[in-house]
Protein backbone atom coordinates (compact mmCIF):
# COMPACT_ATOMS: atom_id res chain seq x y z
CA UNK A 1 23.22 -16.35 21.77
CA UNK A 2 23.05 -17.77 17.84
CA UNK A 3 26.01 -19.17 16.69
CA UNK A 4 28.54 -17.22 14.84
CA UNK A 5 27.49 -16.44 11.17
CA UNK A 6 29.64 -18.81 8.95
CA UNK A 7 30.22 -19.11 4.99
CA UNK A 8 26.99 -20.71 3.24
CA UNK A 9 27.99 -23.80 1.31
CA UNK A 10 26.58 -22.18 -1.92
CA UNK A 11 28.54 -19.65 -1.95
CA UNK A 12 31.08 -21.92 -2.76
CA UNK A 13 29.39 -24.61 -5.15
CA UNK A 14 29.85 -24.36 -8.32
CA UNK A 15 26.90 -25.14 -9.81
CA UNK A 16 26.81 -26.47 -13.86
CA UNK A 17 23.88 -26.47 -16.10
CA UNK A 18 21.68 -29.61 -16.01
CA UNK A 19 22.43 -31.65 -18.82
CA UNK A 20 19.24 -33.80 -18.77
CA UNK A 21 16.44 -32.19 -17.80
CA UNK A 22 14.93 -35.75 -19.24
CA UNK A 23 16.69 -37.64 -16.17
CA UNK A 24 14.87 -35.59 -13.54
CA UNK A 25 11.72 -35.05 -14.69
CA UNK A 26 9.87 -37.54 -12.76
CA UNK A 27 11.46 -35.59 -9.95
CA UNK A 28 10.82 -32.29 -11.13
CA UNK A 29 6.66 -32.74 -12.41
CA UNK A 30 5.95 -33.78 -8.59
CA UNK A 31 6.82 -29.89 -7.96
CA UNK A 32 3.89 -28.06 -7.43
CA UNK A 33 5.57 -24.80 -7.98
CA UNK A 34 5.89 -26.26 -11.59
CA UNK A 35 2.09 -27.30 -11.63
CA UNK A 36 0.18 -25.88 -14.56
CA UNK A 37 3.02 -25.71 -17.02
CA UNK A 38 3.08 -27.19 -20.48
CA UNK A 39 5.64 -28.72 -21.74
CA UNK A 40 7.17 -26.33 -23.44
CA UNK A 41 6.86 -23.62 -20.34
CA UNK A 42 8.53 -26.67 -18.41
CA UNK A 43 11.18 -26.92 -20.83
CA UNK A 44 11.88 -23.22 -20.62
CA UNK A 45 12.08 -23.43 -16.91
CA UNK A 46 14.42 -26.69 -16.91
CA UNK A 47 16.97 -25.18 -19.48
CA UNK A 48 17.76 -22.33 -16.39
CA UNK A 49 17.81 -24.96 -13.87
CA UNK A 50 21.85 -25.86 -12.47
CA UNK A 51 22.89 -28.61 -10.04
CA UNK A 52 25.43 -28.81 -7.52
CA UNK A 53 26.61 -31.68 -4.98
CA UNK A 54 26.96 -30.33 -1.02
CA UNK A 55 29.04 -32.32 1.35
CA UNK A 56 27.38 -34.04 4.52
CA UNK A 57 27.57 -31.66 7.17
CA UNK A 58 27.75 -28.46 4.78
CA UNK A 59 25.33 -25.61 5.19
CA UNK A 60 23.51 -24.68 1.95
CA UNK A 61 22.08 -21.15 3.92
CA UNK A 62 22.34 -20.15 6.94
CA UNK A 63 19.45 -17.89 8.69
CA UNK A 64 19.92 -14.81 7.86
CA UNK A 65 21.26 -15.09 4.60
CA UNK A 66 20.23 -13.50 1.20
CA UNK A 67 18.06 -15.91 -0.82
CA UNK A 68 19.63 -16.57 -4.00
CA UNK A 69 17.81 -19.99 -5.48
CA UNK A 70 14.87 -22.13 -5.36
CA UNK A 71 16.61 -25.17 -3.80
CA UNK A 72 15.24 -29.12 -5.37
CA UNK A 73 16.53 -32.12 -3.66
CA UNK A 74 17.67 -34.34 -6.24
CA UNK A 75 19.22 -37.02 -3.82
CA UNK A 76 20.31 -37.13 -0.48
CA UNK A 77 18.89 -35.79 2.94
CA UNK A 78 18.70 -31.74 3.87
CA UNK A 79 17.93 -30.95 7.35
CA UNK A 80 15.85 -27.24 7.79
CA UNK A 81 16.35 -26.04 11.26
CA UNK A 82 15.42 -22.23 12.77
CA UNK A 83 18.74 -21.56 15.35
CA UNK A 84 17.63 -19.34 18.22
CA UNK A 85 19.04 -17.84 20.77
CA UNK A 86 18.15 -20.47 23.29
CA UNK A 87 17.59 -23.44 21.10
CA UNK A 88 17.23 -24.83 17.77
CA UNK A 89 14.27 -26.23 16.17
CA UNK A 90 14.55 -28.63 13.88
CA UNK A 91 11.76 -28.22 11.18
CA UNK A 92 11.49 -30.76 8.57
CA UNK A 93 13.99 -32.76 6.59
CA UNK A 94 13.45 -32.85 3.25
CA UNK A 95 13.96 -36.02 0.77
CA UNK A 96 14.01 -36.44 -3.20
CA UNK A 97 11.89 -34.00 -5.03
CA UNK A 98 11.09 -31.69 -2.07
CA UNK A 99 11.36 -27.82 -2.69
CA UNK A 100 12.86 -25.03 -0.58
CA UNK A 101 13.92 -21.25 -0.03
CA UNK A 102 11.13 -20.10 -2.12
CA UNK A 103 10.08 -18.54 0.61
CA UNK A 104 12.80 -16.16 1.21
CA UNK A 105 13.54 -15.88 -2.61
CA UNK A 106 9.94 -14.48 -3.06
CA UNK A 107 9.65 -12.22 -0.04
CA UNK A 108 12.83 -10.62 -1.20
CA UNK A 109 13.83 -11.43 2.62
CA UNK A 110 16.70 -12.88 4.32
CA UNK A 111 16.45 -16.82 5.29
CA UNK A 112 14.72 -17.30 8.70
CA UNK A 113 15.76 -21.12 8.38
CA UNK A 114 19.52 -22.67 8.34
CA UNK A 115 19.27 -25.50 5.77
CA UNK A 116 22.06 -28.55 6.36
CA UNK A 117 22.87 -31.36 4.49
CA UNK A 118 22.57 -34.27 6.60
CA UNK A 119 24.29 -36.66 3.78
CA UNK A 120 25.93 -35.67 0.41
CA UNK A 121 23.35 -34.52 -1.51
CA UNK A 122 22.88 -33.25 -5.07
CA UNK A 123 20.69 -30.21 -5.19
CA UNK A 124 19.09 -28.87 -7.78
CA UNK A 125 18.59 -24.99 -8.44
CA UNK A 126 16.67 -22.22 -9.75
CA UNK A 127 18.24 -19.00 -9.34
CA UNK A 128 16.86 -15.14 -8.58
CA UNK A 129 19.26 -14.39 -12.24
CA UNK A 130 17.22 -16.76 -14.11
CA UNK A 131 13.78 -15.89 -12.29
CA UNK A 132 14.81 -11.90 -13.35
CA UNK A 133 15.97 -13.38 -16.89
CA UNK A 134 11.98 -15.65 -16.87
CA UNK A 135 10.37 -12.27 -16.37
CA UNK A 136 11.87 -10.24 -18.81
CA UNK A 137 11.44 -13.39 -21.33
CA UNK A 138 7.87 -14.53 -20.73
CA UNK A 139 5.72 -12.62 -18.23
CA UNK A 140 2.80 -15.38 -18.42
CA UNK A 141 5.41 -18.35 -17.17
CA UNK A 142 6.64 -16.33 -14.54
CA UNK A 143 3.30 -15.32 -13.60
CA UNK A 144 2.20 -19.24 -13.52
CA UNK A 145 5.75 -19.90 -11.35
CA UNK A 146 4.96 -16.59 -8.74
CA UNK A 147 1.03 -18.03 -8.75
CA UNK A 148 2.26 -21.73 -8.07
CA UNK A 149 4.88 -20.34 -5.33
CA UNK A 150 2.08 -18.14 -3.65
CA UNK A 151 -0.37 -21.46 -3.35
CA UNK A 152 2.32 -23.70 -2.33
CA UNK A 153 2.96 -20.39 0.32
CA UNK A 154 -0.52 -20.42 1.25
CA UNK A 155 -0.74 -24.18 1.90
CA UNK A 156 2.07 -23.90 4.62
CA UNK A 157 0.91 -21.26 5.95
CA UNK A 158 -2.40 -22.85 7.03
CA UNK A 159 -0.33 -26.01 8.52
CA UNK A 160 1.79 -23.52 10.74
CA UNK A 161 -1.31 -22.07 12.03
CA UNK A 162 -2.87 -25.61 12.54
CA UNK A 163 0.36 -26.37 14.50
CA UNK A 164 0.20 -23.19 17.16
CA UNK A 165 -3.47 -24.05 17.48
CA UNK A 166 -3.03 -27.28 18.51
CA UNK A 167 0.18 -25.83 20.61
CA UNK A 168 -2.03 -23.52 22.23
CA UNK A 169 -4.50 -25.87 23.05
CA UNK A 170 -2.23 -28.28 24.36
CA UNK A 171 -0.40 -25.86 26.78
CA UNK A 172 -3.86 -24.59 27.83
CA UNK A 173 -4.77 -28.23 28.86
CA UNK A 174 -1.53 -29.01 30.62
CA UNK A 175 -2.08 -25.56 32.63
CA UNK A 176 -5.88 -27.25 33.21
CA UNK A 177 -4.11 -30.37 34.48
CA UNK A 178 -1.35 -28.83 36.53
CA UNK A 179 -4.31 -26.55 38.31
CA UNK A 180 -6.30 -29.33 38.79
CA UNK A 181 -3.92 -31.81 40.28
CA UNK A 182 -3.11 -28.63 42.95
């Protein structure tokens, strides 16, 4: 049985406007999903991006969930887990400069993660308004940010299938030893 469904930490962040796009730029030109801009795209995109600080312990989404942002992890430590009904796996934790919920945001889906801050961390965010608002203004950035989401998409994609591969094949050889040792 999954937990009970409780109040996503964004919900209730009130995020501002970045004030220096300048001070996170080394953070934010690692992105790939910002790959391929110039600087003037980039500075279009960084004038819609907010930031907000989440508590240690506070859930950003929870599975489930509407997407709402593009999440950036400015500083701090946020734990990606999928909750099941029998357990919980815990995906990846994500440092400085790592990107997430793009996923959801872009399949128009709800969140099949829960994302957790593990410390206090200040997040960076792009949201589905200002993605809307990018279309509307300049179809060829927004075309170069859905492109850049789709490869980064892609590139996961072929390292989960890589990982039930090697799954497979290492149940298969356990089942080989077990029979075996018989």
């Amino acid at each position: 049985m999954e937990p009970a469904k409780q109040d996503s930490m964004v919900a209730n962040t009130p995020f501002a406007p970045l004030k220096n796009a300048r001070e996170v730029f080394p953070i934010l030109s690692r992105i790939a999903i910002f790959g391929g801009a110039t600087e003037f795209q980039q500075e279009e995109i960084f004038r819609r991006l907010e930031t907000g600080i989440i508590p240690k312990g506070e859930h950003i989404f929870h599975k489930g969930d509407d997407p709402s942002h593009i999440y950036i992890v400015k500083s701090g430590e946020i734990e990606l887990s999928i909750p099941g009904a029998e357990v919980t796996i815990q995906k990846k934790r994500l440092g400085v400069g790592e990107c997430f919920g793009q996923v959801a945001l872009m399949s128009m889906q709800p969140h099949v993660i829960s994302a957790l801050a593990v410390e206090t961390s200040e997040i960076i965010v792009l949201s589905r308004r200002a993605l809307h608002q990018l279309r509307h203004e300049d179809i060829t950035l927004f075309a170069l940010l859905m492109m850049n989401i789709a490869r980064e998409l892609a590139r996961r994609l072929v390292f989960t299938d890589k990982m039930l591969l090697d799954s497979y094949h290492a149940d298969e050889k356990h089942s080989q030893e077990q029979m075996a040792g018989k």
